[in-house]
Protein backbone atom coordinates (compact mmCIF):
# COMPACT_ATOMS: atom_id res chain seq x y z
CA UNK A 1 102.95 76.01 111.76
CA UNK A 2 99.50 76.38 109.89
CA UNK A 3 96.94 78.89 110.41
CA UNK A 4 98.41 80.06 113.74
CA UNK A 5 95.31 81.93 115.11
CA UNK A 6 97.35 83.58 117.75
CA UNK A 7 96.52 85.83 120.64
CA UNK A 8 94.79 89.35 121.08
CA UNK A 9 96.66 92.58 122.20
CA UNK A 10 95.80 96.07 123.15
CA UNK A 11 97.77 98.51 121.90
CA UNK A 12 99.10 100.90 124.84
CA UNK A 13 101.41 102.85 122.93
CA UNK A 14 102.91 104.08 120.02
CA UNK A 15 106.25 106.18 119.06
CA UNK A 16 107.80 108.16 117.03
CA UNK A 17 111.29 106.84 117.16
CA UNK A 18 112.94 107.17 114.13
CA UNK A 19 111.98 109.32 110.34
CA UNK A 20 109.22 106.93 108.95
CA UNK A 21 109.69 104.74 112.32
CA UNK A 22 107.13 103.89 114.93
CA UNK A 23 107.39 101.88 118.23
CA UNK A 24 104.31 99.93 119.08
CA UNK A 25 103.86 98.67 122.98
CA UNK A 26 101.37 95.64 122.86
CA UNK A 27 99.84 93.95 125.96
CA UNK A 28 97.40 91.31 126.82
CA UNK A 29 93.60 92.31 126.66
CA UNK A 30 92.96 90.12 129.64
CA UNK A 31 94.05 92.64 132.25
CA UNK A 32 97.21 93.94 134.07
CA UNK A 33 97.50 90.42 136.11
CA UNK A 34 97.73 88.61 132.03
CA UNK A 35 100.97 87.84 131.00
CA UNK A 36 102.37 86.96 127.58
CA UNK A 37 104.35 83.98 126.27
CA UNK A 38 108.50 84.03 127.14
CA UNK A 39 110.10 84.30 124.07
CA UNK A 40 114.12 84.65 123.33
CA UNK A 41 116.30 87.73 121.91
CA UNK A 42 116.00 87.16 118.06
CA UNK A 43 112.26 86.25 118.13
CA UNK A 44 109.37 87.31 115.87
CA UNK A 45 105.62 88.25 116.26
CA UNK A 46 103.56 88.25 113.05
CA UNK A 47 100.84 90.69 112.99
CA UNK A 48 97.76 90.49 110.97
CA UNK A 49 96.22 93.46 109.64
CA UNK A 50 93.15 93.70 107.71
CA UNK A 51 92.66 96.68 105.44
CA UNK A 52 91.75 97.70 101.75
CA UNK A 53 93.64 97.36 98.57
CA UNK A 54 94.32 99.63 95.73
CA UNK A 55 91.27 98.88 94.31
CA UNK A 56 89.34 99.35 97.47
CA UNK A 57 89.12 95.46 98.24
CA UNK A 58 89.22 94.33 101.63
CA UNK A 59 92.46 92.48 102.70
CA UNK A 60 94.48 90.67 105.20
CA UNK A 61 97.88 91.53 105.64
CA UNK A 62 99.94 89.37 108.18
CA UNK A 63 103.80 90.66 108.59
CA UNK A 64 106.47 89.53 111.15
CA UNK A 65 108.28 91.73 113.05
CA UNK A 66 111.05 91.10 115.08
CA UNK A 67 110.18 91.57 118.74
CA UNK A 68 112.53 94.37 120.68
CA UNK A 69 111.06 94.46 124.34
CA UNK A 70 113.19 92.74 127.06
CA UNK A 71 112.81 88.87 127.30
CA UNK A 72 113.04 88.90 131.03
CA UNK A 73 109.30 91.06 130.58
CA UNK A 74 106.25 89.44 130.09
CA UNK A 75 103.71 91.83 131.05
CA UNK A 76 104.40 93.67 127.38
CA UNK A 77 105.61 92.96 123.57
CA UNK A 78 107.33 95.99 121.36
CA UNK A 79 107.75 96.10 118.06
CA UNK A 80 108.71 98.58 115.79
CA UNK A 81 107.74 99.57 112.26
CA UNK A 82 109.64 101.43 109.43
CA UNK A 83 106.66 103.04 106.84
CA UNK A 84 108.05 102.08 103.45
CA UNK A 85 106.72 103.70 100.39
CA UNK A 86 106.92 100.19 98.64
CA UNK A 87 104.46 98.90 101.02
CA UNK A 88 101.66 96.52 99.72
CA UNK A 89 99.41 98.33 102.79
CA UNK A 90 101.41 96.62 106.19
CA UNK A 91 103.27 99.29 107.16
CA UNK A 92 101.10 102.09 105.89
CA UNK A 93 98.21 99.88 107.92
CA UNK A 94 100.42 100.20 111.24
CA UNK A 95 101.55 103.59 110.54
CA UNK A 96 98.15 105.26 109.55
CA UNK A 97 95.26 103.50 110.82
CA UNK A 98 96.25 101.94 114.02
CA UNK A 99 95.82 103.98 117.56
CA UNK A 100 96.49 103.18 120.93
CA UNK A 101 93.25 101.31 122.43
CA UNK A 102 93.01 99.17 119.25
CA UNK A 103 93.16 95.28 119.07
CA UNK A 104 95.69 93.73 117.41
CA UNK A 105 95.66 89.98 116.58
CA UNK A 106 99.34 88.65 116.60
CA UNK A 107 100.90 84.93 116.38
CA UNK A 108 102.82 83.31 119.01
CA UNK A 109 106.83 84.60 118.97
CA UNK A 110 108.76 82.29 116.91
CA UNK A 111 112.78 81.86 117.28
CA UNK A 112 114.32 81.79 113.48
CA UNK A 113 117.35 84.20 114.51
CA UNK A 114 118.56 82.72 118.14
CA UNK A 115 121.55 84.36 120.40
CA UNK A 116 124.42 81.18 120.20
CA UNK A 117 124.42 79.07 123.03
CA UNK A 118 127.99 78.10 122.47
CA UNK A 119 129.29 81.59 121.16
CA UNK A 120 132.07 82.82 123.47
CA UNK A 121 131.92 86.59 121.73
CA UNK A 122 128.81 87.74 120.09
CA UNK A 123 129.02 90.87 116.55
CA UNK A 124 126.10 92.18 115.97
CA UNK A 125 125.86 94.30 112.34
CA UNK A 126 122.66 95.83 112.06
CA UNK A 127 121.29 98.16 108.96
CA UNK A 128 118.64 100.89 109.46
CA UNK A 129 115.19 99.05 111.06
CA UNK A 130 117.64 95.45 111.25
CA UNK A 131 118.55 97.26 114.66
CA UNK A 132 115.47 95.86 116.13
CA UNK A 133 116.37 92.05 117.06
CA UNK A 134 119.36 92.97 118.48
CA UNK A 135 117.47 95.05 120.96
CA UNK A 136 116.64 92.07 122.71
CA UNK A 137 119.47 90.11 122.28
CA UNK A 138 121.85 92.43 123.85
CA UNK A 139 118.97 92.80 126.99
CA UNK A 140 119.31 89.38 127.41
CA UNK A 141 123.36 89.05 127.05
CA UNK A 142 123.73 91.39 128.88
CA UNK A 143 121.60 90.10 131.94
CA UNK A 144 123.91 87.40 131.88
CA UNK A 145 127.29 89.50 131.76
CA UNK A 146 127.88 88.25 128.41
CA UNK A 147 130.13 89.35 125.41
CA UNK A 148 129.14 91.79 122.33
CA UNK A 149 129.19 94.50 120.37
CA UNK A 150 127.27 96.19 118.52
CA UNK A 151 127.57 97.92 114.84
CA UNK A 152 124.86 100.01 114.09
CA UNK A 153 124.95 101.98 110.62
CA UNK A 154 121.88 104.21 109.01
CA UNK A 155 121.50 106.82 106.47
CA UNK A 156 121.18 109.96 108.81
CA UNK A 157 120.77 110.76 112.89
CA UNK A 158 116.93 111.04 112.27
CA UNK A 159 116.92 108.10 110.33
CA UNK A 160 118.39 105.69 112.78
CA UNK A 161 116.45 104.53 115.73
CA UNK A 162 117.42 104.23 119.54
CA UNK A 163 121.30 104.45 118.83
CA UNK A 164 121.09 107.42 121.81
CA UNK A 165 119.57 105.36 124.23
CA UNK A 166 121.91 102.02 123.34
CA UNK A 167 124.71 104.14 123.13
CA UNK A 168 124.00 104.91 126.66
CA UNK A 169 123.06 101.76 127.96
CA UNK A 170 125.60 99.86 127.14
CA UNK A 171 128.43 102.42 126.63
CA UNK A 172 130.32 103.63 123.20
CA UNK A 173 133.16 100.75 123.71
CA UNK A 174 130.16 97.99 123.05
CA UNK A 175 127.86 100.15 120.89
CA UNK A 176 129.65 102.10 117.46
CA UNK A 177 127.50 103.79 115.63
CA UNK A 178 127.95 104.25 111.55
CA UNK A 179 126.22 107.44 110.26
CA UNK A 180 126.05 107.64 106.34
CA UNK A 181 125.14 111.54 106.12
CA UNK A 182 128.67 111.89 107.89
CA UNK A 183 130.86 109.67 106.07
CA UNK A 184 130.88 106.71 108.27
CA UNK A 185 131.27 103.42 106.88
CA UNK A 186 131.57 100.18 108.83
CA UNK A 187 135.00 98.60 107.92
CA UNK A 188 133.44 95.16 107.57
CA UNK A 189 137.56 93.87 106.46
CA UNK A 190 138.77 95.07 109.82
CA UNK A 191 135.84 93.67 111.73
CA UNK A 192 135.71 90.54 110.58
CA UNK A 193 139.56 89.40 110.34
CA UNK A 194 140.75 90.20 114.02
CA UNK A 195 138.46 88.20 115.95
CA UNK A 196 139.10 85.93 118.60
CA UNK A 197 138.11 82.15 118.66
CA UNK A 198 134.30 81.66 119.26
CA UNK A 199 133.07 84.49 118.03
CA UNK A 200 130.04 84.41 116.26
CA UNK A 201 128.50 86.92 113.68
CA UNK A 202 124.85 88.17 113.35
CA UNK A 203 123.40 90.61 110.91
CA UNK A 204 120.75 92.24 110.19
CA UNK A 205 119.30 94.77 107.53
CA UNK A 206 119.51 95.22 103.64
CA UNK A 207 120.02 93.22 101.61
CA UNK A 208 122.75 94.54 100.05
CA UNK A 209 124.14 94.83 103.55
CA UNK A 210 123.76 91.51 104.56
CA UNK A 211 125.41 89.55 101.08
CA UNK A 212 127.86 92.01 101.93
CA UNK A 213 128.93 90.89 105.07
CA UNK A 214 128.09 87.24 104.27
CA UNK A 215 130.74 87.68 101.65
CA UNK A 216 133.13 89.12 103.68
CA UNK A 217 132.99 86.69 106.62
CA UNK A 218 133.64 84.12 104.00
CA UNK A 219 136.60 85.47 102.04
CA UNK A 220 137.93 85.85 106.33
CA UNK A 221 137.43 82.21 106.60
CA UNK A 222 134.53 82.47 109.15
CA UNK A 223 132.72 79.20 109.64
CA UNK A 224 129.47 79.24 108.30
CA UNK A 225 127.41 78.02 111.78
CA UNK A 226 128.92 80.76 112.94
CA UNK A 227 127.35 83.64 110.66
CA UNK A 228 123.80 84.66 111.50
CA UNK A 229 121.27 86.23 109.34
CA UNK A 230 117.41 87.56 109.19
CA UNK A 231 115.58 89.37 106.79
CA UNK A 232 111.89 89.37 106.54
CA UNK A 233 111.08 90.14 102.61
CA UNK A 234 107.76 91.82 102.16
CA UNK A 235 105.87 89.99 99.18
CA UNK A 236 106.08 92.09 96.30
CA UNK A 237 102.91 92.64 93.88
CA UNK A 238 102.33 91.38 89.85
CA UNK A 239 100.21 90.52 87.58
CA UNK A 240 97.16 88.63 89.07
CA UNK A 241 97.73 84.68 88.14
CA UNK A 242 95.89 80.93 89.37
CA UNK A 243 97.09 78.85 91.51
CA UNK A 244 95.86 75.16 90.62
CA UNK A 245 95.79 72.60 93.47
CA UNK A 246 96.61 69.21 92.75
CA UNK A 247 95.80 67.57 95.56
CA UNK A 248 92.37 69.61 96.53
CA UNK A 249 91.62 69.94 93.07
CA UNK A 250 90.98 73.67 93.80
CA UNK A 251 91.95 77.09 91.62
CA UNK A 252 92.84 80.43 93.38
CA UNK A 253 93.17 83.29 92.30
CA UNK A 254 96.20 85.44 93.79
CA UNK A 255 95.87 88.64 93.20
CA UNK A 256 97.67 91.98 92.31
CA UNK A 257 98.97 92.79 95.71
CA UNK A 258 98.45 89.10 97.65
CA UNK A 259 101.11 86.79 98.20
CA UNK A 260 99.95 82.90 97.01
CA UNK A 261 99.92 82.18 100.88
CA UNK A 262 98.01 84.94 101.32
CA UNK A 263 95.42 83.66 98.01
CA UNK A 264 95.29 80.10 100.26
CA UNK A 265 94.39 81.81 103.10
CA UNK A 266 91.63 83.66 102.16
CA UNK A 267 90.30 80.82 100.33
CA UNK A 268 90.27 78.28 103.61
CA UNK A 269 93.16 76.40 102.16
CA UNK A 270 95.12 75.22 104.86
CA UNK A 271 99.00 75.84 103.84
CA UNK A 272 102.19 75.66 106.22
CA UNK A 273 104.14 79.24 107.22
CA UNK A 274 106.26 80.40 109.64
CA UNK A 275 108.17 83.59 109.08
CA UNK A 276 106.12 84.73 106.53
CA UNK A 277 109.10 86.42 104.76
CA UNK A 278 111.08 83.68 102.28
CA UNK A 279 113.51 82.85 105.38
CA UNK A 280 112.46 79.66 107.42
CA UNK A 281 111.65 76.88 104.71
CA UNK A 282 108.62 76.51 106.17
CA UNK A 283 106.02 77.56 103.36
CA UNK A 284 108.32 75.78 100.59
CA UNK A 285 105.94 73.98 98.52
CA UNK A 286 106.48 71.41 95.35
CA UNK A 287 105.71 72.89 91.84
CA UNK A 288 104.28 70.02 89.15
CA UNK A 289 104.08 72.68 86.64
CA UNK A 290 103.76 76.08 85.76
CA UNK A 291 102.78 78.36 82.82
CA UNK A 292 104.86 81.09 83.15
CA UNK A 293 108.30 81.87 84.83
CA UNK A 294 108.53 81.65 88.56
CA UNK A 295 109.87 84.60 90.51
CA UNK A 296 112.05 83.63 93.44
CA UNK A 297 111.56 86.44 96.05
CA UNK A 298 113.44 84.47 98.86
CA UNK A 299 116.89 83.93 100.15
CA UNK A 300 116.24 80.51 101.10
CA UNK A 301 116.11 78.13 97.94
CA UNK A 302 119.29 77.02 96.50
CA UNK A 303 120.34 78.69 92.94
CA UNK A 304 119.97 74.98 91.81
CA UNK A 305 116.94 74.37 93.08
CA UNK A 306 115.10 78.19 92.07
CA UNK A 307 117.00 77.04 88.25
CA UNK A 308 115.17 73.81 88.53
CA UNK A 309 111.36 74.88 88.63
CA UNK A 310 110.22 72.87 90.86
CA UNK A 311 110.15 74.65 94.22
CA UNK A 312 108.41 77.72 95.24
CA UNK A 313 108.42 79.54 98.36
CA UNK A 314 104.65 80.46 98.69
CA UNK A 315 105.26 83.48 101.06
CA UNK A 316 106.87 85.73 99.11
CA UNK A 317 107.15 84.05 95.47
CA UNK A 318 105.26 84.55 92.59
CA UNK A 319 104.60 83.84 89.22
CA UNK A 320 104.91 86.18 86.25
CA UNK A 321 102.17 84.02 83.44
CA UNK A 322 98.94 82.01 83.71
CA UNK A 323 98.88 79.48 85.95
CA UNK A 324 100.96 77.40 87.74
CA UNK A 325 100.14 74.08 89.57
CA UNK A 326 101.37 73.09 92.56
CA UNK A 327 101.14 69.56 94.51
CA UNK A 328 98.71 70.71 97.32
């Protein structure tokens, strides 16, 4: 995908679910009769945002969130947002300037995280705000009467969203919830090593949480198409640097708090994306050279190939020097 100019949505609600978390309720502008594009449990939306900078500057911001609303409903979209203090200006965008009645401009949903088709039993270990693909997912399993669980841990009852509401949805025997403040931990060991055959694993969340788990699945001798992961990494800011195009024979400048995608963007260079958060492949671009040392923000590239220079993933990767050249 390149330059995905998506579809327009009003904004017909917005809730406080969760310390620092907000629900937002999207539906087409066109009228109660519009409807908007099927998508499947695990899908994304990426919103764009355009606000100021630091400095006052005005900027796009485009993030993807992982749409929670029921698949089997096309008349709406929800998403929801945690406000992180870290924020280059996305989620203090959504969280501060953006009311019900506004227009939104979001991308077609895109499928990076999908439910298995062949998965007899399906785990589902989400983290904090990683809760919200496996909203839909278990809407859509259960529709069709099948398998899972869910493991839900977060820091404090205030802190984690919907975990009432799944809890009594779906009952406590498919939904266990893990709450930090109270000394709950999810036993990942026991989890993972008494599963029957055809299970598969998804997880969502941290970092930290995720490796974890990944690691753990591993050392239980899980298959590795059967271990599911997504985490969106927000591009994190630097030192302002140029971006030299071979190919165009262009230089951009990517600022403080832009991403290089972000830098091509703005300047009307056409570049390929997808999840817009170092997971997909999609934006990984050849490096001929670069003046400076390359900061791998994704979990995407190899060790190997981040060690050997000459791959960047333009989402979410930067550079910490002068310039660096890249075959576009």
């Amino acid at each position: 995908m390149s330059k995905n100019t998506g579809m327009q949505v009003v904004v017909t609600s917005i809730k406080k679910v969760a310390d620092a978390v907000k629900c937002f309720r999207f539906v087409p502008v066109d009228g109660s009769d519009a409807v908007l594009p099927r998508f499947s449990g695990g899908s994304h939306v990426v919103v764009t945002m355009k606000g100021r900078d630091a400095a006052g500057n005005t900027v796009t911001y485009r993030n993807p969130y992982s749409l929670m609303s029921s698949p089997d409903d096309s008349s709406c979209f929800e998403i929801s947002v945690l406000r992180t203090e870290a924020s280059r200006g996305g989620s203090h965008f959504m969280h501060d300037q953006v009311k019900e009645g506004d227009i939104l401009t979001i991308s077609n949903p895109v499928n990076l995280f999908p439910i298995s088709a062949g998965g007899r039993k399906h785990i589902f270990i989400a983290g904090g705000i990683g809760i919200t693909p496996f909203m839909a997912m278990m809407d859509a399993l259960a529709a069709r009467h099948g398998k899972f669980e869910l493991h839900y841990g977060f820091r404090s009852r205030t802190h984690g969203a919907y975990w009432r509401e799944l809890e009594e949805r779906y009952g406590r025997n498919r939904v266990m919830t893990y709450c930090q403040a109270e000394g709950q931990m999810i036993d990942f060991d026991n989890l993972l090593e008494h599963q029957p055959l055809g299970t598969h694993l998804y997880v969502c969340g941290p970092a930290p949480m995720i490796e974890a788990v990944k690691k753990k699945a591993r050392e239980a001798g899980w298959p590795d198409e059967n271990v599911h992961s997504e985490e969106f990494l927000a591009p994190p800011s630097g030192k302002p640097f140029i971006v030299k195009l071979k190919k165009s024979q262009r230089d951009v400048m990517v600022g403080e708090h832009q991403s290089i995608l972000e830098a091509l963007e703005a300047a009307n260079v056409d570049a390929n994306f997808l999840c817009r958060g170092g997971a997909c492949g999609q934006c990984e671009t050849v490096v001929c050279s670069a003046d400076g040392e390359i900061e791998h923000n994704d979990h995407y590239l190899s060790k190997d190939e981040r060690e050997s220079g000459k791959k960047i993933m333009i989402c979410v990767s930067r550079l910490n020097g002068r310039e660096i050249v890249l075959d576009l």
